[in-house]
Protein backbone atom coordinates (compact mmCIF):
# COMPACT_ATOMS: atom_id res chain seq x y z
CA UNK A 1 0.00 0.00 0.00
CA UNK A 2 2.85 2.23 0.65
CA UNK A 3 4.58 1.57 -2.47
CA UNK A 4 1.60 2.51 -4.25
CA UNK A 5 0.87 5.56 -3.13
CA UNK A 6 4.52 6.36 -3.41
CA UNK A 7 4.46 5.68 -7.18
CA UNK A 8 1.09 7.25 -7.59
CA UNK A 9 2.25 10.85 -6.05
CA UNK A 10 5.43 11.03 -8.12
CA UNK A 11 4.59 9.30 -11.17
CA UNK A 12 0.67 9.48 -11.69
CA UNK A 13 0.27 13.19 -10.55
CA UNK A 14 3.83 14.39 -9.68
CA UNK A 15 3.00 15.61 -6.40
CA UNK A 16 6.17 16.21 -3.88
CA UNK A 17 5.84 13.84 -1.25
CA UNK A 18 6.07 14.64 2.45
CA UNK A 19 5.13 11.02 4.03
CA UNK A 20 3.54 8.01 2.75
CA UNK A 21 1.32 7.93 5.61
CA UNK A 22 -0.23 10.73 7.24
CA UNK A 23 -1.53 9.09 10.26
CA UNK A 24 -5.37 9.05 10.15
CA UNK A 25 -4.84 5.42 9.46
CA UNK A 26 -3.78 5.43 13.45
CA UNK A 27 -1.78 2.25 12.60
CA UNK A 28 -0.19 0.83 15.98
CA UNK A 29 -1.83 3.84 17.71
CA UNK A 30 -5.35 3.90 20.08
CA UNK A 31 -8.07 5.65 18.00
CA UNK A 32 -11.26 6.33 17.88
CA UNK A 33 -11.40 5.93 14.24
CA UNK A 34 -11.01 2.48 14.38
CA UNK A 35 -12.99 2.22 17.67
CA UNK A 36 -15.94 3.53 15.45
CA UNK A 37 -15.42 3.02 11.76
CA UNK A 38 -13.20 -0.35 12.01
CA UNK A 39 -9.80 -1.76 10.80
CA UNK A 40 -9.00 -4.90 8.75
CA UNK A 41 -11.39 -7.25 10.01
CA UNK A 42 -13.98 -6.52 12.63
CA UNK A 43 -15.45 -9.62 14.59
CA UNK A 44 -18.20 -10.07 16.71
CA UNK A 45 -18.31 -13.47 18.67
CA UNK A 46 -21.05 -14.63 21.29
CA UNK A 47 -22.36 -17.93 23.25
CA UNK A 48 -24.25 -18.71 25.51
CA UNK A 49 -23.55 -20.40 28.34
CA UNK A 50 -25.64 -22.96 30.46
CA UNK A 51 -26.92 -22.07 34.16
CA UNK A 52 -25.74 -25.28 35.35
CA UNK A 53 -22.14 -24.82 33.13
CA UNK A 54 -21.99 -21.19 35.08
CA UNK A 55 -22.59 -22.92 38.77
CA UNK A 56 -20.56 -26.14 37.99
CA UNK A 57 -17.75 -25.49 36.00
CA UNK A 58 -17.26 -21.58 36.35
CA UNK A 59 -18.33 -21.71 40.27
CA UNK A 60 -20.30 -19.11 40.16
CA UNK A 61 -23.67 -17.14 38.79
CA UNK A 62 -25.24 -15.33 36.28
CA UNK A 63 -26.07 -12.47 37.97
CA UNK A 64 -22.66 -11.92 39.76
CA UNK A 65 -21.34 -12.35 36.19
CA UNK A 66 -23.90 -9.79 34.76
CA UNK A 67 -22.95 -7.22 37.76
CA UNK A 68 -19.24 -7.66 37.63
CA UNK A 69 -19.08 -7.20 33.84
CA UNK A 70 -21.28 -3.60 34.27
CA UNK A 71 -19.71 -2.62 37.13
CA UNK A 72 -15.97 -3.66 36.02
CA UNK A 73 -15.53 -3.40 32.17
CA UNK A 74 -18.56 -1.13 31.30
CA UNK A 75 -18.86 1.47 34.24
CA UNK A 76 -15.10 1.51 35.14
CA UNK A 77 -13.58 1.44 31.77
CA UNK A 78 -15.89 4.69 31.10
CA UNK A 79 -15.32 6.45 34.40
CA UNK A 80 -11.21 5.59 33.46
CA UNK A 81 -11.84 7.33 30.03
CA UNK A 82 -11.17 4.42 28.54
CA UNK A 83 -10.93 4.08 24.15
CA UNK A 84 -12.06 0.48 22.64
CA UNK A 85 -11.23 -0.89 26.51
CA UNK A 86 -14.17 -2.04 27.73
CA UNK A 87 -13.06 -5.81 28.79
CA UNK A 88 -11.00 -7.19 31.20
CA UNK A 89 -7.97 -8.83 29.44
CA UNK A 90 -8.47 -8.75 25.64
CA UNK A 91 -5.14 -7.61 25.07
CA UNK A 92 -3.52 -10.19 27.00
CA UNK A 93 -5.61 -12.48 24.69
CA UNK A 94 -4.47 -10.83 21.21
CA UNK A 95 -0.87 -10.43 22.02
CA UNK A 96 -0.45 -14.23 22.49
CA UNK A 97 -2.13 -15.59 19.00
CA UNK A 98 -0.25 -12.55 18.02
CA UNK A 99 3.15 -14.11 18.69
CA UNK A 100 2.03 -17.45 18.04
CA UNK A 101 0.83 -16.79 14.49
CA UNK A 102 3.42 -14.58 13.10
CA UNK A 103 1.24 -11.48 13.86
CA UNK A 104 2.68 -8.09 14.19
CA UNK A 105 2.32 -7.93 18.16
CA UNK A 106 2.19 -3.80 17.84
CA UNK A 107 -0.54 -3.94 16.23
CA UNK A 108 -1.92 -5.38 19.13
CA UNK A 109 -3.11 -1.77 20.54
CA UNK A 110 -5.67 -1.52 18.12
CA UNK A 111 -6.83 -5.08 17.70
CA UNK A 112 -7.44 -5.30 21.15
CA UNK A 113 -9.92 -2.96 21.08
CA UNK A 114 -13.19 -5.01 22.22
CA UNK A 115 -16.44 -4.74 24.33
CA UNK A 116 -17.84 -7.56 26.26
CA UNK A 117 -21.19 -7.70 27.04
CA UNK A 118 -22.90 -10.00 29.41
CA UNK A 119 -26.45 -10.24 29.91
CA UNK A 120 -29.37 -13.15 31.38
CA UNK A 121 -31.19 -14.77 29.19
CA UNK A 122 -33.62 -17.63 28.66
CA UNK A 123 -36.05 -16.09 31.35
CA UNK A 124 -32.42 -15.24 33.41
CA UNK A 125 -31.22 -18.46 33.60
CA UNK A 126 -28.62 -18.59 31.39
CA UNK A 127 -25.37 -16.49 30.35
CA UNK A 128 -25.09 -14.44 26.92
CA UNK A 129 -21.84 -13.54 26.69
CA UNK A 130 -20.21 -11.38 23.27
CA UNK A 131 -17.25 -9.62 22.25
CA UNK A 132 -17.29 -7.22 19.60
CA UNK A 133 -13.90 -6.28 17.88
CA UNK A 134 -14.40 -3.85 15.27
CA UNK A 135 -10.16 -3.75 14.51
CA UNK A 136 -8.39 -7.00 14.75
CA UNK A 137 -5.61 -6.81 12.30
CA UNK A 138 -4.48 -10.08 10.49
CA UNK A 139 -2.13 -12.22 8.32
CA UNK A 140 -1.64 -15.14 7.03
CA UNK A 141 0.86 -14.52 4.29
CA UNK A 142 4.32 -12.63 4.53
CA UNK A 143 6.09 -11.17 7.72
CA UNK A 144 6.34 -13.55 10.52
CA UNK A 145 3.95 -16.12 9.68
CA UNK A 146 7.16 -17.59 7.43
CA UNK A 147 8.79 -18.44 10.60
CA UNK A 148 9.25 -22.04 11.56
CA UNK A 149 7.16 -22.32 14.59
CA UNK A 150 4.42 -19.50 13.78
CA UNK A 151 4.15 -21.38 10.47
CA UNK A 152 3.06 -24.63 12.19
CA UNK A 153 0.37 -22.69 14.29
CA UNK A 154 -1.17 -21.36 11.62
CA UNK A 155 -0.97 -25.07 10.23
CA UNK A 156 -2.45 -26.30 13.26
CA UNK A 157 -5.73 -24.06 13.24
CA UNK A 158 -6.28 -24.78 9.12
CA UNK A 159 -5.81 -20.85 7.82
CA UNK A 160 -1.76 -21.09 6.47
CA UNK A 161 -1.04 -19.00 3.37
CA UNK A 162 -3.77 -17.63 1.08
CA UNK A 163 -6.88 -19.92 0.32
CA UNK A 164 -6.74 -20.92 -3.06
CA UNK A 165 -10.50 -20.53 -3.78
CA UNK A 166 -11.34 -17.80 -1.69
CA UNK A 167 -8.64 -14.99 -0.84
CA UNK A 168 -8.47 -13.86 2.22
CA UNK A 169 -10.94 -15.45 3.57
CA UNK A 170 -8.11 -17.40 5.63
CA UNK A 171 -7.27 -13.77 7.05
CA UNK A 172 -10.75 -13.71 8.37
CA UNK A 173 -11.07 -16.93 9.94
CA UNK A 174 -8.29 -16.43 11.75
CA UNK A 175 -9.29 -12.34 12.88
CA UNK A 176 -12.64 -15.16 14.13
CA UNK A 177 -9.98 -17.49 16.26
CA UNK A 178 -8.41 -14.14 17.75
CA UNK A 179 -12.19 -13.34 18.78
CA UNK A 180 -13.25 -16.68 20.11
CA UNK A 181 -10.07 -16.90 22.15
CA UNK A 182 -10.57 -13.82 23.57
CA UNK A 183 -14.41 -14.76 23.94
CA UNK A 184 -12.84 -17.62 26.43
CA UNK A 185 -10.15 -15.53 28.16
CA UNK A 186 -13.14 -12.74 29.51
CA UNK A 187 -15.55 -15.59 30.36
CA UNK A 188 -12.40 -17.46 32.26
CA UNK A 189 -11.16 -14.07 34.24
CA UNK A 190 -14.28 -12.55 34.90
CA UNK A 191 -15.31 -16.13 36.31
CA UNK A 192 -12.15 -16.49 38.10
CA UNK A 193 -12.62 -12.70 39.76
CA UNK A 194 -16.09 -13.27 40.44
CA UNK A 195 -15.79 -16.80 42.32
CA UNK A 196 -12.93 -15.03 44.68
CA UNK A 197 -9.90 -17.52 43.05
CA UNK A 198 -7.81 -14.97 41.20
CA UNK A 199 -5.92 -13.12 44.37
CA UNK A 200 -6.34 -16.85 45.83
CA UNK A 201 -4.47 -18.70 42.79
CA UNK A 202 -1.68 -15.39 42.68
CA UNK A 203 -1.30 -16.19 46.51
CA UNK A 204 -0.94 -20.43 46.92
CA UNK A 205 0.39 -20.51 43.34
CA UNK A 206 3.18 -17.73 43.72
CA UNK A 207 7.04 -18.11 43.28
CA UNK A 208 7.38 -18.35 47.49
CA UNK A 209 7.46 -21.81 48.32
CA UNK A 210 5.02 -21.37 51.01
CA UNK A 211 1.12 -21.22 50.68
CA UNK A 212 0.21 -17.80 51.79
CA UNK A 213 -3.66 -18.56 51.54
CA UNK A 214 -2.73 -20.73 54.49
CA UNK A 215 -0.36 -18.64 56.74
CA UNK A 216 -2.91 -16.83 59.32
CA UNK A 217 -2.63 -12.91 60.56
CA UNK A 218 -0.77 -12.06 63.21
């Protein structure tokens, strides 16, 4: 894309050229361009999950989870001024396929832009959870997804190289995988915080060799 609008200023129209970007693209930068309008592919993912799947496996409730997620990622991401932040750990998410798929992990600040909603349904019995990512940026051909390792990821999960039949459309399955993964990683924290086990797991499961969740005040 640069190259062409190199070529097209000098040669096409022979216009002096100052910069082949001018930075409303807001590549690698938090905008609310692509927080409203979108960049490369934009992804909305959403399940729901079972009352007895929430109590059982999650251990804990709808409703906490329906509080938490207003209270945490709506209410305090907007009283934080937050921009395309409105989750608990997308980016944490993003920057890992990003690694392990050749991605370019700067370009992590704007694909991690996301909103996760959580709401009752099925007469408030069960969870419908969503993330919507309107800029998750995505390759699967050139840059780092010729490396060795990130090659054979993007193997594994089916979208290596360009699709013969259908261009691109192995660039969008994958932008899909970044959004179900991410999908998992906010129902897993958000669980995990609401249930009381994150400071608990950071406390037994910390580098000290003793279990602080057991060591009593003094």
């Amino acid at each position: 894309m640069y190259r062409f609008r190199f070529l097209f200023c000098i040669i096409v129209v022979d216009f002096p050229l100052d910069s082949c970007a001018g930075n409303f693209c807001s590549d690698k930068k938090p905008a609310a361009v692509n927080w409203i309008e979108g960049r490369g592919k934009s992804v909305v993912c959403e399940a729901i999950i079972r009352d007895e799947v929430v109590r059982n496996v999650l251990k804990t409730t709808v409703p906490a989870l329906v509080e938490l997620n207003m209270l945490k990622n709506l209410t305090g991401s907007a009283i934080a001024g937050s921009l395309g932040g409105f989750n608990a750990h997308a980016s944490n998410i993003v920057s890992a396929v990003f690694i392990a798929t050749g991605q370019d992990p700067a370009q992590n600040i704007e694909s991690s832009h996301c909103i996760t909603m959580m709401e009752a349904v099925n007469g408030g019995k069960d969870l419908h959870v969503s993330v919507t990512m309107p800029s998750i940026e995505v390759g699967t051909v050139g840059g780092g997804t010729a490396l060795s390792s990130q090659s054979a990821c993007l193997n594994l999960l089916g979208v290596k190289g360009a699709h013969k039949e259908s261009p691109g459309s192995n660039a969008r399955l994958l932008a899909t995988i970044v959004a179900g993964s991410v999908l998992a990683g906010e129902l897993s924290l958000m669980s995990a915080i609401s249930a009381g086990q994150l400071v608990k797991s950071h406390m037994k499961y910390n580098r000290s060799s003793r279990d602080i969740t057991k060591v009593g005040s003094s």
